[in-house]
Protein backbone atom coordinates (compact mmCIF):
# COMPACT_ATOMS: atom_id res chain seq x y z
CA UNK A 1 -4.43 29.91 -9.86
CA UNK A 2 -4.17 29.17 -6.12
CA UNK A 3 -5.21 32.65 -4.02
CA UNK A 4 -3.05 33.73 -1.83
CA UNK A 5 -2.89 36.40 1.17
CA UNK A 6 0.35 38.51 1.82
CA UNK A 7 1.94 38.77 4.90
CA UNK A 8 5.09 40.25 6.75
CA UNK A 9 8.06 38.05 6.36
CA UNK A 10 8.54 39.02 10.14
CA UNK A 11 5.55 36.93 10.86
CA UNK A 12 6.11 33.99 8.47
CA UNK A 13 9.66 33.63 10.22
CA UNK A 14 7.35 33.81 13.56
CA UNK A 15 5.40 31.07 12.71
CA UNK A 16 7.76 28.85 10.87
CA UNK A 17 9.34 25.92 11.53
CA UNK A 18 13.05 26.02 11.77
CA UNK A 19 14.62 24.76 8.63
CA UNK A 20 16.97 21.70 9.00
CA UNK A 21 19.02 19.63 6.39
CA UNK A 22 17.45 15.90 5.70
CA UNK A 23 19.92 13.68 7.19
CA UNK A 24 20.13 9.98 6.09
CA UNK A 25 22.16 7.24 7.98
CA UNK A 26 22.47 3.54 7.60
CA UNK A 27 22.76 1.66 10.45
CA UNK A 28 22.44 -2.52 9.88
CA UNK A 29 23.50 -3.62 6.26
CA UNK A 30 23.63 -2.05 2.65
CA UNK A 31 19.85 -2.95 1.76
CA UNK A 32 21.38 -5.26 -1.33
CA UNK A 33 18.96 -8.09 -0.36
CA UNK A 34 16.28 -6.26 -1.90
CA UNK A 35 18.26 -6.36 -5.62
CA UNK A 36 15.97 -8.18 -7.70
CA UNK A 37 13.05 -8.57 -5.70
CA UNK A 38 9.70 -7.63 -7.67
CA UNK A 39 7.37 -8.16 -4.75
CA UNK A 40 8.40 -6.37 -0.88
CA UNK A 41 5.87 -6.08 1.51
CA UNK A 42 5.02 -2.49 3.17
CA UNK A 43 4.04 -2.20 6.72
CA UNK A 44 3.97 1.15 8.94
CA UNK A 45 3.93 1.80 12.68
CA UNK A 46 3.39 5.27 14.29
CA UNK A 47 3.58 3.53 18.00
CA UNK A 48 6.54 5.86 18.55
CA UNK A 49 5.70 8.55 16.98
CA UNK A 50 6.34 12.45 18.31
CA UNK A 51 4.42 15.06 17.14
CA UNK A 52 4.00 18.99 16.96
CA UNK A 53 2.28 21.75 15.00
CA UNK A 54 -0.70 21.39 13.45
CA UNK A 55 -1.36 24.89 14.18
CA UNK A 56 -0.75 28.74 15.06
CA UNK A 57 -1.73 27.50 18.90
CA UNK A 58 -0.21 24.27 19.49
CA UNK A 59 3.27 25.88 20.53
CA UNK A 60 3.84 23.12 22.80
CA UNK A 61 7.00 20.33 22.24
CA UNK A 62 6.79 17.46 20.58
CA UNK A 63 5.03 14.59 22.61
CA UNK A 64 2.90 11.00 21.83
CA UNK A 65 1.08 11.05 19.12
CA UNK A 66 -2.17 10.05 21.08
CA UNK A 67 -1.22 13.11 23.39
CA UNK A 68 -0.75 15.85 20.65
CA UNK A 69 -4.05 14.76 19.00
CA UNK A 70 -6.07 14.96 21.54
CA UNK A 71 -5.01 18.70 22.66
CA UNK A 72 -5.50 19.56 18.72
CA UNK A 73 -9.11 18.20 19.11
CA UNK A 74 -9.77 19.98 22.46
CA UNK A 75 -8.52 23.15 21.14
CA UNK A 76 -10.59 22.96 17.86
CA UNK A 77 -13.60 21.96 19.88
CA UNK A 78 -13.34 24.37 22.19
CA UNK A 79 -13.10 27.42 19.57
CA UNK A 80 -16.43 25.18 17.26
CA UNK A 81 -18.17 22.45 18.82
CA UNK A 82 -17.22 19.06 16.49
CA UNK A 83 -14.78 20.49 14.41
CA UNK A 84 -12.14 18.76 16.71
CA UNK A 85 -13.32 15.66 16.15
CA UNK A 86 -14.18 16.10 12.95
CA UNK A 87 -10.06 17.34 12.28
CA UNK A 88 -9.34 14.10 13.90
CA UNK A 89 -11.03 11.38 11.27
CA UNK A 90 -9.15 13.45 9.08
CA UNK A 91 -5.75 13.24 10.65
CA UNK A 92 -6.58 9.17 10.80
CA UNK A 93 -7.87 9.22 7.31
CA UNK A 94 -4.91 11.02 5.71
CA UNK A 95 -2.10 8.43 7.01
CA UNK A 96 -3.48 5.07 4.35
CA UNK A 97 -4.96 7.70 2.19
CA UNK A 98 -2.38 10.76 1.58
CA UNK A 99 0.76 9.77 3.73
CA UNK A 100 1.26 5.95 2.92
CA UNK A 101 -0.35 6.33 -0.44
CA UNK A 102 2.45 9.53 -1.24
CA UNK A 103 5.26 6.83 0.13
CA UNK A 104 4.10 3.91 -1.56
CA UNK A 105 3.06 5.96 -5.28
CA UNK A 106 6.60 7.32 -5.27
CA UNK A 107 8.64 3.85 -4.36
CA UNK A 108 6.29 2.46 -7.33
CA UNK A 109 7.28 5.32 -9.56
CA UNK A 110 11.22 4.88 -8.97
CA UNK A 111 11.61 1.26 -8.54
CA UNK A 112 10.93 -0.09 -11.86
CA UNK A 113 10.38 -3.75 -12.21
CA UNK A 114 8.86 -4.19 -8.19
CA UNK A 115 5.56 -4.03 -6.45
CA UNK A 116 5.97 -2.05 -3.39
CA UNK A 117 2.77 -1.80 -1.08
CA UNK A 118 0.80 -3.47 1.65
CA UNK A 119 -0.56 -6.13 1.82
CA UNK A 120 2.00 -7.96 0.08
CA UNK A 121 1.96 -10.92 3.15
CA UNK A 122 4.06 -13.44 0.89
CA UNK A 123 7.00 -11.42 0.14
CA UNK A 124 10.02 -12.49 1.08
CA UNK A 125 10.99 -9.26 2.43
CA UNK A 126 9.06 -6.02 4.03
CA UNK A 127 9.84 -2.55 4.46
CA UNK A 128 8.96 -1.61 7.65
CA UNK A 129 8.52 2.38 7.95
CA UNK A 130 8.39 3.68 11.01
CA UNK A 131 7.31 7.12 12.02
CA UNK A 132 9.24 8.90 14.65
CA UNK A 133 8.52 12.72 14.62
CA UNK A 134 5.97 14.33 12.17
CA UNK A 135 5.10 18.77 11.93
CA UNK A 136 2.18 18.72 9.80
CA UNK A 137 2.43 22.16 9.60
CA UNK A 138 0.04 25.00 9.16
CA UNK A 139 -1.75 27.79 6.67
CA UNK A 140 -4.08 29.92 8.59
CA UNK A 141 -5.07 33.45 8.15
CA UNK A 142 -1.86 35.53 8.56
CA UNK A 143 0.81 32.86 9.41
CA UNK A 144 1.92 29.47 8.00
CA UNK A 145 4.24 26.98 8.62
CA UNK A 146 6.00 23.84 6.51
CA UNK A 147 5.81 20.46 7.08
CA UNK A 148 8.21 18.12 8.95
CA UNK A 149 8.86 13.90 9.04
CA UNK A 150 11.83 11.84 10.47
CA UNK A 151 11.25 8.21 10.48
CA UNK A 152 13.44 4.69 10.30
CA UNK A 153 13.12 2.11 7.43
CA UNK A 154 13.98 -1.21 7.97
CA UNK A 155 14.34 -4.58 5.94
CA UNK A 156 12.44 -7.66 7.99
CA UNK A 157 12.85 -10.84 6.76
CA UNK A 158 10.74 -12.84 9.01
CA UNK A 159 11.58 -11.68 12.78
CA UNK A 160 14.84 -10.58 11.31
CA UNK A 161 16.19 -7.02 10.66
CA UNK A 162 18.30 -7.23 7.71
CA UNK A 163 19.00 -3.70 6.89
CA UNK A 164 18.31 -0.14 8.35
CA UNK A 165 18.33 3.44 8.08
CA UNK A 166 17.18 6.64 9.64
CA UNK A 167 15.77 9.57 7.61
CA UNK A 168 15.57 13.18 9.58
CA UNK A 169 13.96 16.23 8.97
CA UNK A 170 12.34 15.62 5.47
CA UNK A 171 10.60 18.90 4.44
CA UNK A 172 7.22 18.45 3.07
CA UNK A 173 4.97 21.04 0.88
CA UNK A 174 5.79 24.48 1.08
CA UNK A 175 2.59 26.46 3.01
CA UNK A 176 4.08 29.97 1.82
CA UNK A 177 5.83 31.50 -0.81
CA UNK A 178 8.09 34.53 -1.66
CA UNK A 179 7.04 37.53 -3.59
CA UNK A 180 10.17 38.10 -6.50
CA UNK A 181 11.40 42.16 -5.40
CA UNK A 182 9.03 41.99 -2.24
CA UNK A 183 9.61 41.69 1.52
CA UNK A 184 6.37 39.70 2.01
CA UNK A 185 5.65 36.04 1.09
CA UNK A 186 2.66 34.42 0.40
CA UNK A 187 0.76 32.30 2.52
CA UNK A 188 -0.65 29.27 0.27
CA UNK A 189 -4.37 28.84 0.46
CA UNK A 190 -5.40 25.01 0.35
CA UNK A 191 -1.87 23.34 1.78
CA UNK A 192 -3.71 21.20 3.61
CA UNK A 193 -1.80 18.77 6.32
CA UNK A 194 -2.82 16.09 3.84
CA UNK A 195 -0.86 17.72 1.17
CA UNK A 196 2.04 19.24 3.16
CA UNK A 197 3.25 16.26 5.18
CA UNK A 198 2.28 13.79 2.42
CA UNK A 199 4.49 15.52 0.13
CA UNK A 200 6.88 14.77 2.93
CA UNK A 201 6.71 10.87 2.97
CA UNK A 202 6.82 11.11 -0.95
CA UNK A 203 10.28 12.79 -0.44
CA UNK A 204 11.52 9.83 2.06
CA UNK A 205 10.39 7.57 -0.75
CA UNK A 206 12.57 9.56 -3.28
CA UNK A 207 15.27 9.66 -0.84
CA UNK A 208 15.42 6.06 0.19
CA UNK A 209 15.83 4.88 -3.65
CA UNK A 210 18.11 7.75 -4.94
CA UNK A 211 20.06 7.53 -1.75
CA UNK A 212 20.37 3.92 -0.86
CA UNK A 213 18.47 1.53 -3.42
CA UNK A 214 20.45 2.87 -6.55
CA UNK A 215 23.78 2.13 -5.07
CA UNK A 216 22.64 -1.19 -3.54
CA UNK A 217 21.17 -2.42 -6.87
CA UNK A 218 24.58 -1.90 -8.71
């Protein structure tokens, strides 16, 4: 059993991120090219990417990627000598290992009869993901926060875009918890970022083939 620590629901709603509705949208074609495929390519760019949270202190807006990291790393290093840069080879770590992985294990899952990963340089088509806001959230002492991702998916077929869509505001693992007949909630001990925001890019997976795949492939 995971432990947990109580806290106010006053402070959760403090420390939370506000909760918005997942909103998909095509925007270039109905993704039917990829009906029948059994190999599709994966590739993944953060160059755009906008980021926030990570943590009770970073309060600031969402800003570059490159930018955001490096304040998280100063912060951390500044409170325990290394620990910022140790936090960082995780961050860098978790996006082949937890967040691509959690995309690429789900699309697997779901798309029967398809191989759906990197690497796949011969495929006729790839799935191009790219990131465009991430919140990995937070579970620390007395306050926690949930998990955030918005991102576009495209279908290249050489330099071409043959299809598109954008996915925002997919809500990754929970970090807390309400007590049944209490007015506290749980914080969750062990919701790592890994786990939070890679639970996110498992839900775009779900999303993309529930929402868009199933009705092309009819």
């Amino acid at each position: 059993m995971k432990t947990i620590k109580l806290l106010t629901t006053a402070v959760l709603m403090a420390a939370t991120s506000v909760a918005f509705a997942q909103k998909t949208k095509i925007t270039k074609g109905d993704f039917t090219e990829l009906k029948g495929q059994t190999e599709v390519n994966v590739v993944w760019d953060y160059s755009e990417a906008q980021v926030r949270g990570g943590s009770p202190f970073a309060t600031w807006k969402a800003m570059p990627e490159a930018d955001w990291l490096q304040k998280i790393v100063d912060k951390k290093n500044e409170k325990e000598a290394g620990t910022g840069d140790d936090w960082k080879k995780r961050w860098e770590a978790a996006k082949p290992n937890n967040f691509e992985s959690s995309f690429e294990t789900k699309m697997a899952e779901m798309w029967e009869g398809a191989l759906v990963k990197r690497g796949l340089d011969n495929a006729k088509y790839t799935i191009r993901v790219k990131v465009t806001y991430m919140d990995p959230g937070y579970s620390v002492g007395v306050s926690a926060s949930d998990a955030w991702l918005s991102g576009i998916i495209e279908v290249v077929e050489g330099d071409n875009v043959t299809s598109s869509l954008t996915m925002d505001m997919i809500k990754g693992a929970s970090a807390a918890k309400s007590i049944p007949g209490m007015a506290v909630v749980a914080a969750i001990e062990g919701a790592t970022f890994e786990k939070r925001l890679g639970e996110s890019f498992e839900k775009m997976a779900k999303s993309f083939h529930a929402k868009v795949l199933k009705k092309a492939f009819k």
